[in-house]
C-alpha atoms as a PDB file:
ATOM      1  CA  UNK A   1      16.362 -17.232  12.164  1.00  0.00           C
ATOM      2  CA  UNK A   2      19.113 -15.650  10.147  1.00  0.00           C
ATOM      3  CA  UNK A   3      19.968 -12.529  11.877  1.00  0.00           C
ATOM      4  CA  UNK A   4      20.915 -10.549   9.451  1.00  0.00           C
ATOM      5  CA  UNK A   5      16.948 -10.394   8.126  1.00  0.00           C
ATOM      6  CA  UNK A   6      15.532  -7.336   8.282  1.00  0.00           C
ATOM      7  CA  UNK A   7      13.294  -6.934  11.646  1.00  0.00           C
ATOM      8  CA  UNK A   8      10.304  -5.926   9.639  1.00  0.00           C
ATOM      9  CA  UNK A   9      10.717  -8.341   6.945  1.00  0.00           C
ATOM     10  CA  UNK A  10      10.545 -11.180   9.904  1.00  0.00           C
ATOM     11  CA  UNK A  11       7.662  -9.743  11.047  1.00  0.00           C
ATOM     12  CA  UNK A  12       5.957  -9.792   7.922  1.00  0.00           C
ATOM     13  CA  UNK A  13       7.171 -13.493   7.305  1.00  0.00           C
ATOM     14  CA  UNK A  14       6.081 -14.588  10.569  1.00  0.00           C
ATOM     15  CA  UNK A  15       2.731 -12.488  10.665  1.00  0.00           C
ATOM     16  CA  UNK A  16      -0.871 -14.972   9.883  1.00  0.00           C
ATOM     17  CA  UNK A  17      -1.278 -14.696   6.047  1.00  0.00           C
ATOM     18  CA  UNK A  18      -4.487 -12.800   5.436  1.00  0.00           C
ATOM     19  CA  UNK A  19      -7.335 -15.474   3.361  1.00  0.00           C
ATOM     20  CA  UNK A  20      -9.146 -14.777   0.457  1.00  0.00           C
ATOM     21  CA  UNK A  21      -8.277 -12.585  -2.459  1.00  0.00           C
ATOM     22  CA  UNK A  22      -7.217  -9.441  -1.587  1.00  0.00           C
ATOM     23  CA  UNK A  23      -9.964  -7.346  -3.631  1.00  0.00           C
ATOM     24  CA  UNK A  24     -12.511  -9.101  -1.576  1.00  0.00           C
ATOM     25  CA  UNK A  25     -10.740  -7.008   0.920  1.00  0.00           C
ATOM     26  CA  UNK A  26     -11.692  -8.309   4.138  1.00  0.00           C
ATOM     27  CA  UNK A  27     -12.994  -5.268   5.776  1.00  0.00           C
ATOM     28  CA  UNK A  28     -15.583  -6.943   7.593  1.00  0.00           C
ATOM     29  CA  UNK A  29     -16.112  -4.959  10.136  1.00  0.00           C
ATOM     30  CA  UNK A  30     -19.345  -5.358  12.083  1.00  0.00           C
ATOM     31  CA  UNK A  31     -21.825  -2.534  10.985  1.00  0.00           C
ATOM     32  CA  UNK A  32     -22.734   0.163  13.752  1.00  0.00           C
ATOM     33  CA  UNK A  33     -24.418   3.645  13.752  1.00  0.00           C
ATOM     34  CA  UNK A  34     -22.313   6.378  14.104  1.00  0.00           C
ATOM     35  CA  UNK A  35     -19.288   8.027  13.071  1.00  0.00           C
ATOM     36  CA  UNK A  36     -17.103   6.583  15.548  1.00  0.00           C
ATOM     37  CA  UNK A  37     -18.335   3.265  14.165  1.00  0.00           C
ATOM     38  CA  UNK A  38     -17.623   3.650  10.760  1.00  0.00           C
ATOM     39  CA  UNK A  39     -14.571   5.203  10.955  1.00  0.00           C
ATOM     40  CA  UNK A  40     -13.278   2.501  12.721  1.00  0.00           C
ATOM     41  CA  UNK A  41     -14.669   0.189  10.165  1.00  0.00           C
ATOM     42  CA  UNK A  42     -12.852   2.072   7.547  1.00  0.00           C
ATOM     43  CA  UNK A  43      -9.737   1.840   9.357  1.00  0.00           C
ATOM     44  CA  UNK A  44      -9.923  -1.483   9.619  1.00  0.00           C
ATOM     45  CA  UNK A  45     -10.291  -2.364   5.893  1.00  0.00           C
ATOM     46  CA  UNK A  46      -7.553  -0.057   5.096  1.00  0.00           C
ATOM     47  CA  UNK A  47      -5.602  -2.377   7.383  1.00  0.00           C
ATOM     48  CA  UNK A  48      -6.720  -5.484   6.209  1.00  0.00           C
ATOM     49  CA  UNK A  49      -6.178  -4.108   2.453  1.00  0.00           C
ATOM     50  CA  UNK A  50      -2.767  -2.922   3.315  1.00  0.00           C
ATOM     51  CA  UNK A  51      -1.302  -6.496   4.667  1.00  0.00           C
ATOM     52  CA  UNK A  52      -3.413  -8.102   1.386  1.00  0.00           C
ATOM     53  CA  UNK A  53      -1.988  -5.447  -0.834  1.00  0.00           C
ATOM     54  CA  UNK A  54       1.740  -5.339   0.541  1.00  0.00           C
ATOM     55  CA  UNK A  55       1.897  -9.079   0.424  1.00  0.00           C
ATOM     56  CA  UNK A  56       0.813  -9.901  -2.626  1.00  0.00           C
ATOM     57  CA  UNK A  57       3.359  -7.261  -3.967  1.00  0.00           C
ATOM     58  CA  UNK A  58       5.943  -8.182  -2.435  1.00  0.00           C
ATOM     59  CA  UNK A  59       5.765 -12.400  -3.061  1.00  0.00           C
ATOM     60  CA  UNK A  60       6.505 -11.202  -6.676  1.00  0.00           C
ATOM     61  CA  UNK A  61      10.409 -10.285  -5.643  1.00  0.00           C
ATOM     62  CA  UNK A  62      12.476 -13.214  -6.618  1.00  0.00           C
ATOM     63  CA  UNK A  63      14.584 -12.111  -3.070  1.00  0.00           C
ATOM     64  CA  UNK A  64      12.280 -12.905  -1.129  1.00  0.00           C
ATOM     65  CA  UNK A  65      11.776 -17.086  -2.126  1.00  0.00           C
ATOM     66  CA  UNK A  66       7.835 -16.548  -1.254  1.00  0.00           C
ATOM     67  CA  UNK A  67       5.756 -18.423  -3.919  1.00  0.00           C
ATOM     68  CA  UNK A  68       4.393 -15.658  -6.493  1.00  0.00           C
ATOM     69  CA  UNK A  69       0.746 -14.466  -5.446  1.00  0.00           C
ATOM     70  CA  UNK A  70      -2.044 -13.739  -8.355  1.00  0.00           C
ATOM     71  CA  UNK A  71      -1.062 -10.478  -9.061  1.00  0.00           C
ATOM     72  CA  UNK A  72      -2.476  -9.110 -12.206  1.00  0.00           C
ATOM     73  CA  UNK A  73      -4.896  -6.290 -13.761  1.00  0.00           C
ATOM     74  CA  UNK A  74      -7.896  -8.092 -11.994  1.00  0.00           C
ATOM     75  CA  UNK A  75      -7.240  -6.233  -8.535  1.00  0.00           C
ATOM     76  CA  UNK A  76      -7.611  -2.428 -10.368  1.00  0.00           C
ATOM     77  CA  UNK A  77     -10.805  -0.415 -12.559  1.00  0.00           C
ATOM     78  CA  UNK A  78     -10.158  -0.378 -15.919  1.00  0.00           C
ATOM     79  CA  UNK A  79      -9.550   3.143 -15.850  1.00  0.00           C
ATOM     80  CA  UNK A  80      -7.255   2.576 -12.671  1.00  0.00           C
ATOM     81  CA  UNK A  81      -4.332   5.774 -12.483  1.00  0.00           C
ATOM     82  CA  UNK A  82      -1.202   5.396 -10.688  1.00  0.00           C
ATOM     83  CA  UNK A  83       1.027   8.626 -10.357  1.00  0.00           C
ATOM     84  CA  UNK A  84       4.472   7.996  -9.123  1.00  0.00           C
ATOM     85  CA  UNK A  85       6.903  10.092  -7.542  1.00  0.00           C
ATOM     86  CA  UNK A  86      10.828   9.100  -6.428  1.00  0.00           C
ATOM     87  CA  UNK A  87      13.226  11.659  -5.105  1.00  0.00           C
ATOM     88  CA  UNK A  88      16.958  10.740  -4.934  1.00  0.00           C
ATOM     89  CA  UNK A  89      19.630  12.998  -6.443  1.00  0.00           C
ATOM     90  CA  UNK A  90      16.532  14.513  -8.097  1.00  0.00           C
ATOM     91  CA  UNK A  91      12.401  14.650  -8.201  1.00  0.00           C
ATOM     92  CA  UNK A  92      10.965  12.455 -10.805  1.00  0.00           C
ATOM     93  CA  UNK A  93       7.249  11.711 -12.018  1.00  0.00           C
ATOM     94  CA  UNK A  94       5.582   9.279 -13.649  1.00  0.00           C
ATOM     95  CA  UNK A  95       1.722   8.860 -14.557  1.00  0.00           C
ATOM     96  CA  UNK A  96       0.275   5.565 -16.171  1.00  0.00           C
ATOM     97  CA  UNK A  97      -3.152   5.269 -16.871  1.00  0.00           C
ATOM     98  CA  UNK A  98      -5.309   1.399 -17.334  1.00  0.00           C
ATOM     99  CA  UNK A  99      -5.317  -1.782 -15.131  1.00  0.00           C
ATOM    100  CA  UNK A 100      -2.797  -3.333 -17.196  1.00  0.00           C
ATOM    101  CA  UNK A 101       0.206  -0.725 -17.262  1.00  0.00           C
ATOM    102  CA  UNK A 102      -0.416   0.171 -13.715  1.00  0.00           C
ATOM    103  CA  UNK A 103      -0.027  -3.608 -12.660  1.00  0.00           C
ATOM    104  CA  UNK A 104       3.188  -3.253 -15.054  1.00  0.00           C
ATOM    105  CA  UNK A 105       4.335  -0.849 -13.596  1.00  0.00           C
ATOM    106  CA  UNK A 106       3.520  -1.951  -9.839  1.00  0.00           C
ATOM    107  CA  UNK A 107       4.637  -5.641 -10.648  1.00  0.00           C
ATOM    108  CA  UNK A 108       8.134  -3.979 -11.744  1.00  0.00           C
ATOM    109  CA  UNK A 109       9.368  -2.607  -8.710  1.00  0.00           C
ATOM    110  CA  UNK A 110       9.245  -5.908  -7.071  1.00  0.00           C
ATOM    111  CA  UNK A 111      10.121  -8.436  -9.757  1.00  0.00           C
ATOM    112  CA  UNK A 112      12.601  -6.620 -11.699  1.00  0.00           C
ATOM    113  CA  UNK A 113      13.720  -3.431  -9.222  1.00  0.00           C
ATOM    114  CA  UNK A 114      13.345  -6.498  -6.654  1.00  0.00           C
ATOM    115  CA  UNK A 115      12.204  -3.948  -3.304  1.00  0.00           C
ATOM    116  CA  UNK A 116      10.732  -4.941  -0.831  1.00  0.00           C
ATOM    117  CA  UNK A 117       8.270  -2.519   0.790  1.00  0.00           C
ATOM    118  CA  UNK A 118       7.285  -2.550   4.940  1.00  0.00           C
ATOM    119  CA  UNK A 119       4.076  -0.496   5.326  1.00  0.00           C
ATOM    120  CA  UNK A 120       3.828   0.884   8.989  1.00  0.00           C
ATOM    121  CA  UNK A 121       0.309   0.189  10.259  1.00  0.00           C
ATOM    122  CA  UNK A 122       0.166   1.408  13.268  1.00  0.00           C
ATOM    123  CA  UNK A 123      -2.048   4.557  13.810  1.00  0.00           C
ATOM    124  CA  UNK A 124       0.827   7.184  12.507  1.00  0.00           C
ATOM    125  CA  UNK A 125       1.424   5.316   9.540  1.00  0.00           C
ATOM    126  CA  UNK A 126      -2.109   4.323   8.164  1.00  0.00           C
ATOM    127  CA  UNK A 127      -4.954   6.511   7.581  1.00  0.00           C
ATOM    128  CA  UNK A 128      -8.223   5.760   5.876  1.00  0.00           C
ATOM    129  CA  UNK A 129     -11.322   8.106   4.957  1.00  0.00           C
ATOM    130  CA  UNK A 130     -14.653   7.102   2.870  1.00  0.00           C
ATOM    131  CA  UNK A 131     -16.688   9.434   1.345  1.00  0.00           C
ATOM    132  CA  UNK A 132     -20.757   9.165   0.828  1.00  0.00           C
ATOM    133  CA  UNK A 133     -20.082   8.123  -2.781  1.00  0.00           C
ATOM    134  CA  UNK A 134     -18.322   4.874  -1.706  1.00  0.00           C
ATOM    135  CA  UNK A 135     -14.579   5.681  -2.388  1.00  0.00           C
ATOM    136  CA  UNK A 136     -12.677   4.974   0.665  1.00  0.00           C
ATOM    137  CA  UNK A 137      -9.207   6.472   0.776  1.00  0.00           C
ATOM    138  CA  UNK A 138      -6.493   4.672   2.337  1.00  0.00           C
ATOM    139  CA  UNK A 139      -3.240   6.283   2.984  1.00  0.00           C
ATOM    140  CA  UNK A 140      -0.093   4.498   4.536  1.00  0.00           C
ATOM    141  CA  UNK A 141       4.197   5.391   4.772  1.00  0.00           C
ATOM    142  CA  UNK A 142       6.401   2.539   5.344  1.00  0.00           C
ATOM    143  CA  UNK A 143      10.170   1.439   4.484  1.00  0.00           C
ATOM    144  CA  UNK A 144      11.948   0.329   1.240  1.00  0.00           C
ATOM    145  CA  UNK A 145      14.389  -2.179   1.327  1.00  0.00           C
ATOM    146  CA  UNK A 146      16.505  -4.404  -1.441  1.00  0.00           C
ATOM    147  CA  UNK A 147      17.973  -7.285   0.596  1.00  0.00           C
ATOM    148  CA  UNK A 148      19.118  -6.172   4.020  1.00  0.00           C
ATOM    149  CA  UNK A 149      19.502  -2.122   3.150  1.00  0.00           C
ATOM    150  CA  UNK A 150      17.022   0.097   3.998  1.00  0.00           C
ATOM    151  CA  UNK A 151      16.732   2.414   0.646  1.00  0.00           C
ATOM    152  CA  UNK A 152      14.234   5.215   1.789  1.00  0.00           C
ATOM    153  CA  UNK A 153      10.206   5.405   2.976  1.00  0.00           C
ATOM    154  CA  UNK A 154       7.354   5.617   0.946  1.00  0.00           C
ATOM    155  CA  UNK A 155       3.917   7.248   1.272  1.00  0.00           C
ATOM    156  CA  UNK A 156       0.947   5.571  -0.799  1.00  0.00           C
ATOM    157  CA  UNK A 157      -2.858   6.716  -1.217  1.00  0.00           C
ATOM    158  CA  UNK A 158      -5.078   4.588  -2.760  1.00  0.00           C
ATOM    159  CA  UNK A 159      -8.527   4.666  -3.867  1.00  0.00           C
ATOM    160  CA  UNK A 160     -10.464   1.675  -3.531  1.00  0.00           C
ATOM    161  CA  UNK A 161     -14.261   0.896  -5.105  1.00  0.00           C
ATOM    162  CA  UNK A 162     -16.689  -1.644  -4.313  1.00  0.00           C
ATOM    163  CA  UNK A 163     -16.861  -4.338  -6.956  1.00  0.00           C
ATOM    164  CA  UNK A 164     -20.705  -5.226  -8.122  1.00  0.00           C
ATOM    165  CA  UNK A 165     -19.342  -8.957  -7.352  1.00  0.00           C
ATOM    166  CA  UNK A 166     -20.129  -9.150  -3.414  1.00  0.00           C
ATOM    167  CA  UNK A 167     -20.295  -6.854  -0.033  1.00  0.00           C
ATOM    168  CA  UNK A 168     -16.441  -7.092   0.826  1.00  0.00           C
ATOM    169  CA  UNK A 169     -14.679  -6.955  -3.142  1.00  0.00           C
ATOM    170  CA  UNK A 170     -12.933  -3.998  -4.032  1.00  0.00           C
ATOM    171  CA  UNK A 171     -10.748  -2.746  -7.067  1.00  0.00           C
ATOM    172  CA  UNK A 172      -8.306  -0.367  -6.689  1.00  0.00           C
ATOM    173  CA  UNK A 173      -8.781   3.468  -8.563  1.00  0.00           C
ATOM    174  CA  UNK A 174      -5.849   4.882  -8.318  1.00  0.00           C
ATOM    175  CA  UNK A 175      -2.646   5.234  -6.778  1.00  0.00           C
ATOM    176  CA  UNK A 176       0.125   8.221  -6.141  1.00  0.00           C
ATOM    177  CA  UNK A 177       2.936   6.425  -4.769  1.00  0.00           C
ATOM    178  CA  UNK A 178       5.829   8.549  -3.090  1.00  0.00           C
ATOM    179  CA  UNK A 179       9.292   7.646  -2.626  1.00  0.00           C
ATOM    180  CA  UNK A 180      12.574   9.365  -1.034  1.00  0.00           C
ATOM    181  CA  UNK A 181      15.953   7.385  -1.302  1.00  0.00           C
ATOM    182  CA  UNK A 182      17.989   7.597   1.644  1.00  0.00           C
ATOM    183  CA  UNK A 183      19.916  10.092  -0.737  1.00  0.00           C
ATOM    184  CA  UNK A 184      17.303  12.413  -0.303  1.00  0.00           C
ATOM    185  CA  UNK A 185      16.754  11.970   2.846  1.00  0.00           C
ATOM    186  CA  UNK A 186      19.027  15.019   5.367  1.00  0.00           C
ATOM    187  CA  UNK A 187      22.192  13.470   6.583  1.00  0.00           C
ATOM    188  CA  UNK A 188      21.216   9.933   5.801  1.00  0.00           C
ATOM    189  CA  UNK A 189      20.009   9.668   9.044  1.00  0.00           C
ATOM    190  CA  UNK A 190      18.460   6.121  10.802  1.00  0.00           C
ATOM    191  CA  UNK A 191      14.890   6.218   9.368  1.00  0.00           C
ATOM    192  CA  UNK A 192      12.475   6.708  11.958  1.00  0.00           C
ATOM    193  CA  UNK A 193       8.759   4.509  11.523  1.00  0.00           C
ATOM    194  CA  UNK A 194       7.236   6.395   8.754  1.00  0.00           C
ATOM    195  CA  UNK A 195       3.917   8.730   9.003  1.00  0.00           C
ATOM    196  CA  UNK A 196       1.209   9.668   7.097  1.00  0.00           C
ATOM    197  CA  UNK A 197       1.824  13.080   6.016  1.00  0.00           C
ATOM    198  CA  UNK A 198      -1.449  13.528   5.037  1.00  0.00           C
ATOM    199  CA  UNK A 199      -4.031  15.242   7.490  1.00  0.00           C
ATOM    200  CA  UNK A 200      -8.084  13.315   6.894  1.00  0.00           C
ATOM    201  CA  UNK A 201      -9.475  16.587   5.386  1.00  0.00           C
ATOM    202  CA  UNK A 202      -6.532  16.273   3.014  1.00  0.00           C
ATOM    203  CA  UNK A 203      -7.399  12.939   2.514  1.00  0.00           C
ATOM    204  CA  UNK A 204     -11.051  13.580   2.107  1.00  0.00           C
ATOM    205  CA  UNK A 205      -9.860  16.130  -1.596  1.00  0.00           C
ATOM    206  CA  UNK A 206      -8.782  12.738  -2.917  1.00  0.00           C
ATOM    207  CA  UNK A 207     -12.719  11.640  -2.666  1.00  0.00           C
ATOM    208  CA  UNK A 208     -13.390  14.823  -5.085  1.00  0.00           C
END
């Protein structure tokens, strides 16, 4: 392989493409009494989501040569949020509200900003909570990259929903996406694997 590939962007290459659309996120967890039970479960579709979600996303960066995934407003609620948040010389924020200029806005960091993002799924970097209403809460922190530079880490939440359409689809709610440049990072130092910075009962506020 061509070394100078990022390691985690081989991984992802090499790793078994997930089947299915990604909203009928596979989550298929066998159901089991008990908390222990379903929070496994729930960790599980957060995982599952997060390789659908992160692939699809990043097929649409012309860097990559992957053929271009169905990305589109189909995957989010109508009344889907995302709130965005990049620190590099300085904070900035960014709200969009509606499938359509979310998806925009999504679909333009990897087609036109062409980055490439690396979610870290082991346990530090993924956490997932549901709440009694349905909403299951998925938080993960990973790696940005454009070509073969690491540019910061990222921490995303989202919110998915159950679709009407079948057991295992789900639409995405909303999304705060977080992201430090490297310039923001202290001292530029080698980027460790990213963690959740979230705690679960922090996690759980999102379920309001």
């Amino acid at each position: 392989h061509n070394p100078d590939t990022p390691a985690d962007l081989l991984c992802l290459l090499q790793a078994p493409k997930p089947s299915g659309r990604a909203v009928e996120a596979e989550g298929r967890a066998e159901t089991a009494p008990g908390r222990g039970e379903q929070a496994a479960e729930c960790q599980a579709l957060g995982d599952q989501f997060c390789q659908w979600f992160f692939q699809l996303l990043n097929s649409q960066n012309p860097a990559l040569g992957q053929t271009r995934q169905d990305w589109g407003p189909q995957h989010f609620w109508d009344d889907a949020r995302l709130q965005f948040c990049y620190s590099t010389a300085e904070q900035q924020l960014e709200e969009y509200r509606g499938a359509e200029l979310v998806s925009l806005r999504l679909l333009a960091l990897a087609r036109d900003e062409q980055l490439f993002l690396s979610p870290n799924l082991d346990p530090r970097g993924l956490k997932c909570v549901s709440s009694a209403h349905g909403l299951v809460v998925v938080a993960v922190a990973g790696t940005i990259h454009r070509e073969r530079k690491c540019l910061g880490v990222f921490e995303q939440v989202f919110g998915l929903i159950r679709t009407p359409t079948g057991p295992n689809s789900w639409k995405i709610k909303f999304l705060n996406l977080k992201i430090r440049g490297q310039s923001a990072l202290e001292g530029g130092e080698p980027v460790p694997a990213p963690a959740v910075t979230y705690e679960p009962s922090e996690l759980r506020l999102f379920c309001g």
